[in-house]
C-alpha atoms as a PDB file:
ATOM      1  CA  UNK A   1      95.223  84.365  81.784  1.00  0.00           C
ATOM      2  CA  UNK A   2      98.110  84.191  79.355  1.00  0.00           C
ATOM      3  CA  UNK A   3      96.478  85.367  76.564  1.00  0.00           C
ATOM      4  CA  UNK A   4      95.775  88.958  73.963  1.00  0.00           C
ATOM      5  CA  UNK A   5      95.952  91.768  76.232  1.00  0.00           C
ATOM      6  CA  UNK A   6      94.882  94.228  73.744  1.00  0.00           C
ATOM      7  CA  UNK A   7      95.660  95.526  70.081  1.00  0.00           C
ATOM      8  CA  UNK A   8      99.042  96.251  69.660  1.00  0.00           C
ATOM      9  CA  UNK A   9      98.891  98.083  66.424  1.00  0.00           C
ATOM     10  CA  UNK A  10      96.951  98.573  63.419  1.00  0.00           C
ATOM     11  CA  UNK A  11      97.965  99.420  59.746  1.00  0.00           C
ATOM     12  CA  UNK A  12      95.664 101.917  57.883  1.00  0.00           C
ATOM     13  CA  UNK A  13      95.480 101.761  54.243  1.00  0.00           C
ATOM     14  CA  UNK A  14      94.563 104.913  52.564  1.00  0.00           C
ATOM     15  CA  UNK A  15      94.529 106.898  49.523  1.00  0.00           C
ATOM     16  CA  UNK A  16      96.518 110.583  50.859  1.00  0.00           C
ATOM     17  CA  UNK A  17      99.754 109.607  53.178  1.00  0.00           C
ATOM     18  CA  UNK A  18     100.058 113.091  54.262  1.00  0.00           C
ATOM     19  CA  UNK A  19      96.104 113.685  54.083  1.00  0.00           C
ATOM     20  CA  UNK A  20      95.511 111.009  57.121  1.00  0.00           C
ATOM     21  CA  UNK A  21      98.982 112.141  58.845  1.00  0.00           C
ATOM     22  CA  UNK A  22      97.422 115.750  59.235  1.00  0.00           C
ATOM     23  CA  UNK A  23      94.263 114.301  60.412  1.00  0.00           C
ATOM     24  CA  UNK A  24      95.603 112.189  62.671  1.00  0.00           C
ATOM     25  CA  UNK A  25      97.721 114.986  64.475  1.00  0.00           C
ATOM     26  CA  UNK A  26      94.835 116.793  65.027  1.00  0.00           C
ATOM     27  CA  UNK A  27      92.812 114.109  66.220  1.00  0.00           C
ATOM     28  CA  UNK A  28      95.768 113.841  68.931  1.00  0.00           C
ATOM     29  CA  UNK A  29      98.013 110.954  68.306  1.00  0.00           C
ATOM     30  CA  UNK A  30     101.669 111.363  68.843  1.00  0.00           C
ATOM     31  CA  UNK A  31     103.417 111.347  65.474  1.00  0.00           C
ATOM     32  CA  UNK A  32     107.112 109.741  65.817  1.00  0.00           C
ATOM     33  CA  UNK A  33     108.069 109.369  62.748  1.00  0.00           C
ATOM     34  CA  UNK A  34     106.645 110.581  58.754  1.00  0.00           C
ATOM     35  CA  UNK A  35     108.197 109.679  55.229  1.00  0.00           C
ATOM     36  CA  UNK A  36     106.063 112.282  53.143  1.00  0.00           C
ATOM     37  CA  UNK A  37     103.829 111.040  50.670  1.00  0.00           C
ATOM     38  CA  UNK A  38     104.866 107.225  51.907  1.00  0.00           C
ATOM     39  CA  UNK A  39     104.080 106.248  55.819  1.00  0.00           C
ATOM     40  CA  UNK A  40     103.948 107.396  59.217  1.00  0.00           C
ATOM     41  CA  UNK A  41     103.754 106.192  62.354  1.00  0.00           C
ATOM     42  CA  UNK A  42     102.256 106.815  65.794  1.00  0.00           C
ATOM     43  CA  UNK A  43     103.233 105.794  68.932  1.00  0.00           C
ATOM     44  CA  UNK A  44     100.382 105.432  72.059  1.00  0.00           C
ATOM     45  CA  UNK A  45     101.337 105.464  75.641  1.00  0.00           C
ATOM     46  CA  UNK A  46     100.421 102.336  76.110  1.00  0.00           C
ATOM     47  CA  UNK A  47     103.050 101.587  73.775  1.00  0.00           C
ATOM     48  CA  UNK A  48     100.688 100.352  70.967  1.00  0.00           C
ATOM     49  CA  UNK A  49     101.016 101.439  67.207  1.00  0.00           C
ATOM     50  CA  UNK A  50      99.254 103.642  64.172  1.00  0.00           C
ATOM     51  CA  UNK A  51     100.801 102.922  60.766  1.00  0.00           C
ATOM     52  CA  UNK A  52      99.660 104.664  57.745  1.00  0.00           C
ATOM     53  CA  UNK A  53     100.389 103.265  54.330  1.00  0.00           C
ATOM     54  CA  UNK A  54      98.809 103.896  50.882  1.00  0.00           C
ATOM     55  CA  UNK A  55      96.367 101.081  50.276  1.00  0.00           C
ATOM     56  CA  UNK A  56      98.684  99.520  47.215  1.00  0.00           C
ATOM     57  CA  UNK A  57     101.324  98.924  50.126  1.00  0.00           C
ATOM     58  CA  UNK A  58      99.438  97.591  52.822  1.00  0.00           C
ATOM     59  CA  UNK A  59      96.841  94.994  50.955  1.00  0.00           C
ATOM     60  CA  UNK A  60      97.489  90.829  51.844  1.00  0.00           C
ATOM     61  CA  UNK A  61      97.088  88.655  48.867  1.00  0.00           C
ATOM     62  CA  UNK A  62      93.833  86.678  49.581  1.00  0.00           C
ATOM     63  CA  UNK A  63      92.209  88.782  51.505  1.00  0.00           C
ATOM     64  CA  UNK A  64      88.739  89.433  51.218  1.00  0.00           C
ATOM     65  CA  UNK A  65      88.529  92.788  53.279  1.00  0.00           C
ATOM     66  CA  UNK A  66      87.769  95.377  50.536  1.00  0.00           C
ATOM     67  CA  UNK A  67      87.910  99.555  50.815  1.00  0.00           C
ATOM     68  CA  UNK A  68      90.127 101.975  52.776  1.00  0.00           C
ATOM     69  CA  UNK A  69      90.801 101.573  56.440  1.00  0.00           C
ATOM     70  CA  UNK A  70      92.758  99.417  58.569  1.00  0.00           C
ATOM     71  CA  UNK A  71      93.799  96.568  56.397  1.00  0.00           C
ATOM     72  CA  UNK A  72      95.940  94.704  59.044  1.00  0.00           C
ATOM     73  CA  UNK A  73      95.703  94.258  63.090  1.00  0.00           C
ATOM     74  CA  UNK A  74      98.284  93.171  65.347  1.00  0.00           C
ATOM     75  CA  UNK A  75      97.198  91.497  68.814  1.00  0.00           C
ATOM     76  CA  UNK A  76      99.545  91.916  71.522  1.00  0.00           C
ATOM     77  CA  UNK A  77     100.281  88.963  73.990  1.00  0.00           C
ATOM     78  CA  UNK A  78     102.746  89.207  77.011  1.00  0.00           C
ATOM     79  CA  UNK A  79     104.897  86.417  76.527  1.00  0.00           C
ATOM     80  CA  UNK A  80     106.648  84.048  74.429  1.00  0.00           C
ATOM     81  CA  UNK A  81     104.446  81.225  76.068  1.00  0.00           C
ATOM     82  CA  UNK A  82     101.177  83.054  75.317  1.00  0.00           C
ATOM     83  CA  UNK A  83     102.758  83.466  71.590  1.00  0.00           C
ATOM     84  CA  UNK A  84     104.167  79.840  71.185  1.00  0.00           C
ATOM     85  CA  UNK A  85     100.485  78.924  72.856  1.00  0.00           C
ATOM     86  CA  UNK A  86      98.225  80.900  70.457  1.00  0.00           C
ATOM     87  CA  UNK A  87     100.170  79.961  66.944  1.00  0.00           C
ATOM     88  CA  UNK A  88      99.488  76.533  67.936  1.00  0.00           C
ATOM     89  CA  UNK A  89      96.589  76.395  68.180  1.00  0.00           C
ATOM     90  CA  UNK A  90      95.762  78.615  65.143  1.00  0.00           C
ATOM     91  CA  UNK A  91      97.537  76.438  63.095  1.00  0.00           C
ATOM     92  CA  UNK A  92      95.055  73.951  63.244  1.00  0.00           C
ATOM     93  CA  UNK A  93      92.276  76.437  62.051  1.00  0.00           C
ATOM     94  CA  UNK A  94      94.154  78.611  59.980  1.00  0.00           C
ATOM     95  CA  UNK A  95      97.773  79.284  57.879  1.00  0.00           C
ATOM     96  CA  UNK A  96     100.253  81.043  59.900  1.00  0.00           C
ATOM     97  CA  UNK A  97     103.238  82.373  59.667  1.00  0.00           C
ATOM     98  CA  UNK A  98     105.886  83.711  61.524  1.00  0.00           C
ATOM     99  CA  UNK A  99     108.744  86.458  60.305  1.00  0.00           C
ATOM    100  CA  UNK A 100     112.324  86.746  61.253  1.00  0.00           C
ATOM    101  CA  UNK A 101     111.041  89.595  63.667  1.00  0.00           C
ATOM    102  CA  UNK A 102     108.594  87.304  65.487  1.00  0.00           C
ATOM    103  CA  UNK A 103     105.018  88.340  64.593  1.00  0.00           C
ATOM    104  CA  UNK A 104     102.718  85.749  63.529  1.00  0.00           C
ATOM    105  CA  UNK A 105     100.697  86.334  60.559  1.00  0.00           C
ATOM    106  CA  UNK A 106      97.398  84.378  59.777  1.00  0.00           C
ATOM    107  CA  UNK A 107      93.189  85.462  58.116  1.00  0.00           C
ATOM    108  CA  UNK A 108      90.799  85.108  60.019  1.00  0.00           C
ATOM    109  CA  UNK A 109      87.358  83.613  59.064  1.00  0.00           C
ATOM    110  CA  UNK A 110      86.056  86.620  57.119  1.00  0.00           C
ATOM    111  CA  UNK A 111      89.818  86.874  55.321  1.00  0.00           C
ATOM    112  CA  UNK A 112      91.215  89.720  57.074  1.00  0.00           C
ATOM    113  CA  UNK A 113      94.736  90.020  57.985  1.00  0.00           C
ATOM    114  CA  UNK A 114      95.597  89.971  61.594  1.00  0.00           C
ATOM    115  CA  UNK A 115      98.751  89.348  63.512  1.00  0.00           C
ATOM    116  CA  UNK A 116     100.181  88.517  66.700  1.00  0.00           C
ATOM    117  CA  UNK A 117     103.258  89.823  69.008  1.00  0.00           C
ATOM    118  CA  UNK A 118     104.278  89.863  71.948  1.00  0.00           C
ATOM    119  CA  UNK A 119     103.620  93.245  73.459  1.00  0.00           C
ATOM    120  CA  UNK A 120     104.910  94.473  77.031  1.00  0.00           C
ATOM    121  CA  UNK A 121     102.085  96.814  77.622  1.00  0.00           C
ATOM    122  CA  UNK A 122     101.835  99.767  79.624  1.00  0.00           C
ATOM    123  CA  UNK A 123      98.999 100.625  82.201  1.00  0.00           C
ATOM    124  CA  UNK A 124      97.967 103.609  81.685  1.00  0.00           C
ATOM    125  CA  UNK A 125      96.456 105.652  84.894  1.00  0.00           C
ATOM    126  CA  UNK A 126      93.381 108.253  84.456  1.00  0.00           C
ATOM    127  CA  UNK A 127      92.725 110.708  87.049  1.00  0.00           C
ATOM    128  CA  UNK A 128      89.401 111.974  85.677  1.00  0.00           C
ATOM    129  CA  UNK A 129      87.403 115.219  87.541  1.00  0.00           C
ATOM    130  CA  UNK A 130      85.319 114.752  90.297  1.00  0.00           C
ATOM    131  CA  UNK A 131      81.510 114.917  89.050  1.00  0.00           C
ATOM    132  CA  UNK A 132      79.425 116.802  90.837  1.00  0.00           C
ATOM    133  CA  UNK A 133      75.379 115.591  90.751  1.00  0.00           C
ATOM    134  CA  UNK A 134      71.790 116.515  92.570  1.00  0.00           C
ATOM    135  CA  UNK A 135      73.186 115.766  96.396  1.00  0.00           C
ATOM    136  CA  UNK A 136      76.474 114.650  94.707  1.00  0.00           C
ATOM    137  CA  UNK A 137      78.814 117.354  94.922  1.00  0.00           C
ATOM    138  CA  UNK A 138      82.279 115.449  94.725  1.00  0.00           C
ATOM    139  CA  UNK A 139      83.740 119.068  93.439  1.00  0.00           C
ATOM    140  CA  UNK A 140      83.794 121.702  94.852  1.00  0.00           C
ATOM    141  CA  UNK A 141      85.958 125.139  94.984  1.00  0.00           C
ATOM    142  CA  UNK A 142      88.071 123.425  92.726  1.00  0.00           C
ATOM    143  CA  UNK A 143      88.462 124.320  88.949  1.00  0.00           C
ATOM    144  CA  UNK A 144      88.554 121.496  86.579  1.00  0.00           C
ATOM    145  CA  UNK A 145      91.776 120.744  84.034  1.00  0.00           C
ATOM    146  CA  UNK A 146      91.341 122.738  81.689  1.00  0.00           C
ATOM    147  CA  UNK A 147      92.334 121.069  78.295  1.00  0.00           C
ATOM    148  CA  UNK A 148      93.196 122.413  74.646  1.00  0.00           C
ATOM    149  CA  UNK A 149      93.204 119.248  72.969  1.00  0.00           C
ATOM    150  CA  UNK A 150      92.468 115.270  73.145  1.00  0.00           C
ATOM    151  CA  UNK A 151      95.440 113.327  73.827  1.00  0.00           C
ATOM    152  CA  UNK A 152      94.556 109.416  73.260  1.00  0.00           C
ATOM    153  CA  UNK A 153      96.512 107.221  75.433  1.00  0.00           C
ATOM    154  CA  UNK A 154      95.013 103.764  73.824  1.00  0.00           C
ATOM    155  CA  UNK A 155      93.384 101.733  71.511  1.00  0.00           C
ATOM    156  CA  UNK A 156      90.028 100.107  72.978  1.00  0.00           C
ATOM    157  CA  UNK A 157      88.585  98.424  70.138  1.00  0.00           C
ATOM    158  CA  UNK A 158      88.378  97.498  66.177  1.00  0.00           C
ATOM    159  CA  UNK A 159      85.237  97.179  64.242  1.00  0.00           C
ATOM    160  CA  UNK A 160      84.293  95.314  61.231  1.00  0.00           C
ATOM    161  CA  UNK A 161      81.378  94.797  58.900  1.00  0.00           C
ATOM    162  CA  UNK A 162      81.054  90.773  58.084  1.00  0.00           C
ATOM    163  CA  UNK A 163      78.535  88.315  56.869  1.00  0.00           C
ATOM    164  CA  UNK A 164      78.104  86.431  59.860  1.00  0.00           C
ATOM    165  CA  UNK A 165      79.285  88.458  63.030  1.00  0.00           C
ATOM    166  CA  UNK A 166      77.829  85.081  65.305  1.00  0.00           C
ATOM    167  CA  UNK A 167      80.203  82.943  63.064  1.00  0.00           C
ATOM    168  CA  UNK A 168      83.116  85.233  62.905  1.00  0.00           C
ATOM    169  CA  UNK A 169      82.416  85.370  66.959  1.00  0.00           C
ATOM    170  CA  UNK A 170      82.701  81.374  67.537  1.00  0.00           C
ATOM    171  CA  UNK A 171      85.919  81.828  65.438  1.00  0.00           C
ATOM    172  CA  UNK A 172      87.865  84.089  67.508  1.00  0.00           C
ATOM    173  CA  UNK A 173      86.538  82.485  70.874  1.00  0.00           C
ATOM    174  CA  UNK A 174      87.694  79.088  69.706  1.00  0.00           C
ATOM    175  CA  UNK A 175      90.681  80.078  68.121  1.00  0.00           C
ATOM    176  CA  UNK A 176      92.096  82.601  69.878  1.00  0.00           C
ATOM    177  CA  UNK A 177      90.170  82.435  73.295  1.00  0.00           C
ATOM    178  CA  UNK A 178      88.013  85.660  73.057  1.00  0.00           C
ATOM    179  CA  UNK A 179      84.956  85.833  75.065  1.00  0.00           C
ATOM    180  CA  UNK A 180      81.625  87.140  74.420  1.00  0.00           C
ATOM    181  CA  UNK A 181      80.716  90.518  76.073  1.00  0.00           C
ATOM    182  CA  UNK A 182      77.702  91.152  74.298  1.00  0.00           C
ATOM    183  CA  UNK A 183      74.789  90.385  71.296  1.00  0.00           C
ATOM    184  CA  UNK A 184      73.269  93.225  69.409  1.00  0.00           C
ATOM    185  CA  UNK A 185      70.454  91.090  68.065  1.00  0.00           C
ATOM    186  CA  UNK A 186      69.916  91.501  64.395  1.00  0.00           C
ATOM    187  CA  UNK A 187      72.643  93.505  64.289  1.00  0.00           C
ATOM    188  CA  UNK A 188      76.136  92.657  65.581  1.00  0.00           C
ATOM    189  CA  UNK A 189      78.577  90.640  68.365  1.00  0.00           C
ATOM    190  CA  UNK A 190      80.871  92.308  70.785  1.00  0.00           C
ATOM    191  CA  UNK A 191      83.754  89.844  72.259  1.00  0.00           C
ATOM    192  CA  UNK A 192      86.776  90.735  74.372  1.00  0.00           C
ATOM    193  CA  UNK A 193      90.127  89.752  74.824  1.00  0.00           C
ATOM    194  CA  UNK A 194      91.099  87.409  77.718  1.00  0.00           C
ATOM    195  CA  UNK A 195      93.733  89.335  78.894  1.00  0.00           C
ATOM    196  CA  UNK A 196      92.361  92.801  78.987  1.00  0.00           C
ATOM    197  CA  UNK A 197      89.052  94.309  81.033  1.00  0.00           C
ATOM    198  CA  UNK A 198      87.455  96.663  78.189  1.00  0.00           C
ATOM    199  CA  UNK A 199      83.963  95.880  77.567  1.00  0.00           C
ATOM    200  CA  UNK A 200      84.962  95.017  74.116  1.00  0.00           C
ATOM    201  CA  UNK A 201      88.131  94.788  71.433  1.00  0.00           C
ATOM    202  CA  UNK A 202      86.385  93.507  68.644  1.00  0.00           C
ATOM    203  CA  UNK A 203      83.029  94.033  67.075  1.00  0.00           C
ATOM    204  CA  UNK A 204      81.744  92.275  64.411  1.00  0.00           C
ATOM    205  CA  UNK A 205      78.946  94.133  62.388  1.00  0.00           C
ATOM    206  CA  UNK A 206      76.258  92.422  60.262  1.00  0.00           C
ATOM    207  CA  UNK A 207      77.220  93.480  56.506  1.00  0.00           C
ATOM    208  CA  UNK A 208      73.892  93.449  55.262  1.00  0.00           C
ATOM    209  CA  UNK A 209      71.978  95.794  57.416  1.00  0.00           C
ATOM    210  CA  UNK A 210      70.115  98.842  55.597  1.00  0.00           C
ATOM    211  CA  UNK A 211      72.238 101.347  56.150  1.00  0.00           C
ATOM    212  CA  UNK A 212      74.646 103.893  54.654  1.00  0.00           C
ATOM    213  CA  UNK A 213      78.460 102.117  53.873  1.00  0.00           C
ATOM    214  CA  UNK A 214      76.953  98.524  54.844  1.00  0.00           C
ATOM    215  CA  UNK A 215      76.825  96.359  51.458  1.00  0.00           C
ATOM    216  CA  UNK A 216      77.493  93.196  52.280  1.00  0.00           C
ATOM    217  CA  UNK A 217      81.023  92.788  51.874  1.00  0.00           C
ATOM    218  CA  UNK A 218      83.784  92.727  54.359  1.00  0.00           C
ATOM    219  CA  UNK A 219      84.999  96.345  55.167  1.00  0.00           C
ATOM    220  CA  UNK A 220      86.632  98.324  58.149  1.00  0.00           C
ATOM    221  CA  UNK A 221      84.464 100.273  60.093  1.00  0.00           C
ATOM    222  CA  UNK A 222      86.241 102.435  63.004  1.00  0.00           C
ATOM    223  CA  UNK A 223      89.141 101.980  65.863  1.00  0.00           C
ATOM    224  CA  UNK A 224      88.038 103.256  68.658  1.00  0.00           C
ATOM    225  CA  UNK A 225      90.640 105.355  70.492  1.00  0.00           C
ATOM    226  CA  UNK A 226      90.521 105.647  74.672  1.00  0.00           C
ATOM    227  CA  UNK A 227      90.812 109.135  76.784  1.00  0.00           C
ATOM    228  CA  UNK A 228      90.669 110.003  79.933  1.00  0.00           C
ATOM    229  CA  UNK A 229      86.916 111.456  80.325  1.00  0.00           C
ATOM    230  CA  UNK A 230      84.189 112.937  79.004  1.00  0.00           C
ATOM    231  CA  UNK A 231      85.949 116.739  78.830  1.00  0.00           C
ATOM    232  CA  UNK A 232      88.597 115.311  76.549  1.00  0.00           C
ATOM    233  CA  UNK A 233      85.981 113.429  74.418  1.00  0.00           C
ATOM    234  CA  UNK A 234      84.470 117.398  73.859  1.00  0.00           C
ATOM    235  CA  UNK A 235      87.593 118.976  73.349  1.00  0.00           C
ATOM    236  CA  UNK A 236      88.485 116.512  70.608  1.00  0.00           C
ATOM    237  CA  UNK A 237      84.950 116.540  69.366  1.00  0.00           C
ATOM    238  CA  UNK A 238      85.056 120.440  67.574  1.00  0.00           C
ATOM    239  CA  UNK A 239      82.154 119.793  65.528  1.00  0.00           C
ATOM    240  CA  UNK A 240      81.588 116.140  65.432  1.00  0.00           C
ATOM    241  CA  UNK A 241      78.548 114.226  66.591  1.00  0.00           C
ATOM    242  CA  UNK A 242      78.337 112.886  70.223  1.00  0.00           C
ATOM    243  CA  UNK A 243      76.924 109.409  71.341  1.00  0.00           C
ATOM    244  CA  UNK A 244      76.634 107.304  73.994  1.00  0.00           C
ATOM    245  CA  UNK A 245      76.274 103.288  73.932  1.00  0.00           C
ATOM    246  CA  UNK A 246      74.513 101.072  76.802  1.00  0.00           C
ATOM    247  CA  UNK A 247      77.078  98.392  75.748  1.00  0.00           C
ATOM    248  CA  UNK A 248      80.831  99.722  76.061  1.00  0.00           C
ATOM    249  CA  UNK A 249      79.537 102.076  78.620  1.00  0.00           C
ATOM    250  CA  UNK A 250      81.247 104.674  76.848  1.00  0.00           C
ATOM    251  CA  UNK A 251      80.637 108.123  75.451  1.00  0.00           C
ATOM    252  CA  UNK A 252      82.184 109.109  72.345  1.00  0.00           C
ATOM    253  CA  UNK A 253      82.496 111.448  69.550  1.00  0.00           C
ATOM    254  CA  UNK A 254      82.891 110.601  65.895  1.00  0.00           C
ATOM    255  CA  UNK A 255      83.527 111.994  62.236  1.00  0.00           C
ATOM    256  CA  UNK A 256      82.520 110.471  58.720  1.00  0.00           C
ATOM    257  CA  UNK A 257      84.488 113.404  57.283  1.00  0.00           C
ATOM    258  CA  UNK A 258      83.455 112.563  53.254  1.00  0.00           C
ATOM    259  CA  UNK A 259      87.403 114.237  52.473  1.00  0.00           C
ATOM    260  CA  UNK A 260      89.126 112.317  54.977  1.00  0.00           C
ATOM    261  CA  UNK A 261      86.524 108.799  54.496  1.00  0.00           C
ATOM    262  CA  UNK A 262      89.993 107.108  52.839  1.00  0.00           C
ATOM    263  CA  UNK A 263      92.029 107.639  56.365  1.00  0.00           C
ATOM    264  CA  UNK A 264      89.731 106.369  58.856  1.00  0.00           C
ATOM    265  CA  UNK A 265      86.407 105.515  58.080  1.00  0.00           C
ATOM    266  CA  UNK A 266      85.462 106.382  61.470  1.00  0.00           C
ATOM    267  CA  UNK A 267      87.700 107.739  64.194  1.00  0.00           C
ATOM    268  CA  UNK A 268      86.300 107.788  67.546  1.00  0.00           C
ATOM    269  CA  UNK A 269      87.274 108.862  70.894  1.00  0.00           C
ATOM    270  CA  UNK A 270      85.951 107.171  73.816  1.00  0.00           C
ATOM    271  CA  UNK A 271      85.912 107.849  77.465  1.00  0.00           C
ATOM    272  CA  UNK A 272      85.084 104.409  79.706  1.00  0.00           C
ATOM    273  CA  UNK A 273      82.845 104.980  82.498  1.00  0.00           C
ATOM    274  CA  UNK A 274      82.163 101.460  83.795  1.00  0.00           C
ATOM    275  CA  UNK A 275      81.327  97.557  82.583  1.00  0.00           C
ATOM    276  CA  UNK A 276      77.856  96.293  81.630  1.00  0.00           C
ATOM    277  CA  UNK A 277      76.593  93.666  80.166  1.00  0.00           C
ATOM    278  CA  UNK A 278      73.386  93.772  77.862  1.00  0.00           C
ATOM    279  CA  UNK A 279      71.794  92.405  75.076  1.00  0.00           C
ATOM    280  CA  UNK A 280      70.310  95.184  72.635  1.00  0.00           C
ATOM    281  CA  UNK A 281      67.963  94.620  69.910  1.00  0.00           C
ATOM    282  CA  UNK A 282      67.820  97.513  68.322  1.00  0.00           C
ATOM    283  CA  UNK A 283      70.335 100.219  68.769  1.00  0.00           C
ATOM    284  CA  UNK A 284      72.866 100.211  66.882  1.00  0.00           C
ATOM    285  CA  UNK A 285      76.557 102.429  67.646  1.00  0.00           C
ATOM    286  CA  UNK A 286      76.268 105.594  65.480  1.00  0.00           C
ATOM    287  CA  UNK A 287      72.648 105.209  64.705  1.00  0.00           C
ATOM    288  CA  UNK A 288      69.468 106.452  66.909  1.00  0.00           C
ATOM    289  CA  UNK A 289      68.071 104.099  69.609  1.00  0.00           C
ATOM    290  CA  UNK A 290      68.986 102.369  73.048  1.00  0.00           C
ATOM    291  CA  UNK A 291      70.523  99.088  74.769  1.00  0.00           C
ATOM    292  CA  UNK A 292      68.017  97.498  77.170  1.00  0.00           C
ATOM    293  CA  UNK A 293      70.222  95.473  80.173  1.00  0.00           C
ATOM    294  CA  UNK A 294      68.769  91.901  80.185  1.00  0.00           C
ATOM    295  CA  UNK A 295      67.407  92.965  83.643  1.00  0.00           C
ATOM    296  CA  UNK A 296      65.383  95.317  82.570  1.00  0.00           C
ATOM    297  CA  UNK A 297      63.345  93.216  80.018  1.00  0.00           C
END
């Protein structure tokens, strides 16, 4: 299907340029280009984007998205007929409008700014280890790469906290033709992009829930940025906490660095291991608890 194959970049708004830039160089994203104290801006092999602003210079009049974090995201779609195809029809939900460089600009439902352009995007291969398990031995006599650092190829996902995540769900799928991967009940939707095959690009989570940073308001929560397997998830994760999700079928390591809370909120690497569908009541992605597949109920 002609239609988003995946983010194509997102803008972070934060309080310390240089701060984030250092953070995000060690976190493993390849820095192209850095006006001290003003921007920067990444470049994935996939050929998407990281652009960090201070907040002052990336905020959209009217939006209602409040806090540091990525304050604008950029779907990618292949073609002019995708992007002639999409702005119609988000014109009749929604004001667009299009710059002398091409990307449409529109707010969603829960007021934050997003963006379309088209995006000639890169497949990226992975040729993770062999994993050897009881009467599984897929390596042997052979040593395994041996990495120093986590080198993110790709952005898999964006995550927000909104009012109404089953609202802001119907939204997208009407609107912009994204499709329902998942329901965390009580707790949050997961949808994907027609034209890509992650489990997930967006998740929507429920504002109100009682936990830290969740207040009811709309805020960023975390990207989620894609390696190759679970040795580069540990080599990236130093001292950060490790987790592992039913739904994205993912492992993944995380920081809610207090000093660096302005730059990213959360940063996460992930590693994909393979596609499930669920429907979880209780667990929820950086707290305790587990996904139960509907088959299993």
């Amino acid at each position: 299907m002609r239609g988003i194959n995946g983010v194509e970049s997102v803008v972070y708004g934060v309080a310390d340029v240089d701060e984030c830039v250092r953070y995000f160089v060690d976190f493993g994203l390849p820095l192209v280009e850095h006006l001290p104290g003003v921007s920067a801006l990444f470049e994935l092999e996939e050929g998407s984007s990281v652009v960090i602003r201070a907040l002052q210079d990336t905020v959209v009049t009217g939006q209602k998205l409040v806090g540091y974090g990525v304050q604008q995201v950029y779907w990618g779609v292949p073609d002019q007929i995708a992007f002639d195809r999409l702005v119609r029809k988000l014109r009749k939900a929604t004001e667009v409008t299009v710059d002398a460089e091409g990307t449409a600009h529109f707010m969603d439902c829960d007021g934050i700014a997003m963006g379309i352009r088209i995006y000639p995007k890169k497949t990226i291969w992975g040729a993770p280890d062999p994993v050897n398990s009881y009467g599984n031995a897929n390596r042997i006599n052979q040593h395994r790469k041996w990495r120093l650092k986590a080198n993110p190829k790709t952005i898999q996902h964006v995550v927000y906290q909104v009012p109404d995540p089953a609202a802001s769900m119907a939204w997208y799928r009407d609107n912009l033709d994204f499709r329902l991967t998942d329901v965390q009940e009580g707790f949050g939707v997961f949808a994907r992009a027609p034209g890509t095959n992650d489990h997930h690009s967006i998740y929507w989570l429920k504002a109100d829930l009682p936990f830290p940073g969740l207040d009811g308001k709309v805020r960023f929560n975390h990207v989620n940025y894609g390696v190759e397997d679970l040795d580069e998830v540990m080599v990236g994760a130093n001292s950060w906490s490790v987790g592992a999700g039913r739904s994205p079928s993912g492992a993944w390591a995380a920081t809610e660095s207090q000093v660096l809370s302005s730059c990213i909120s959360h940063a996460r690497l992930v590693a994909t291991l393979s596609m499930e569908q669920t429907v979880m009541y209780w667990m929820i992605v950086g707290y305790r608890g587990r996904g139960m597949p509907v088959s299993e109920r």
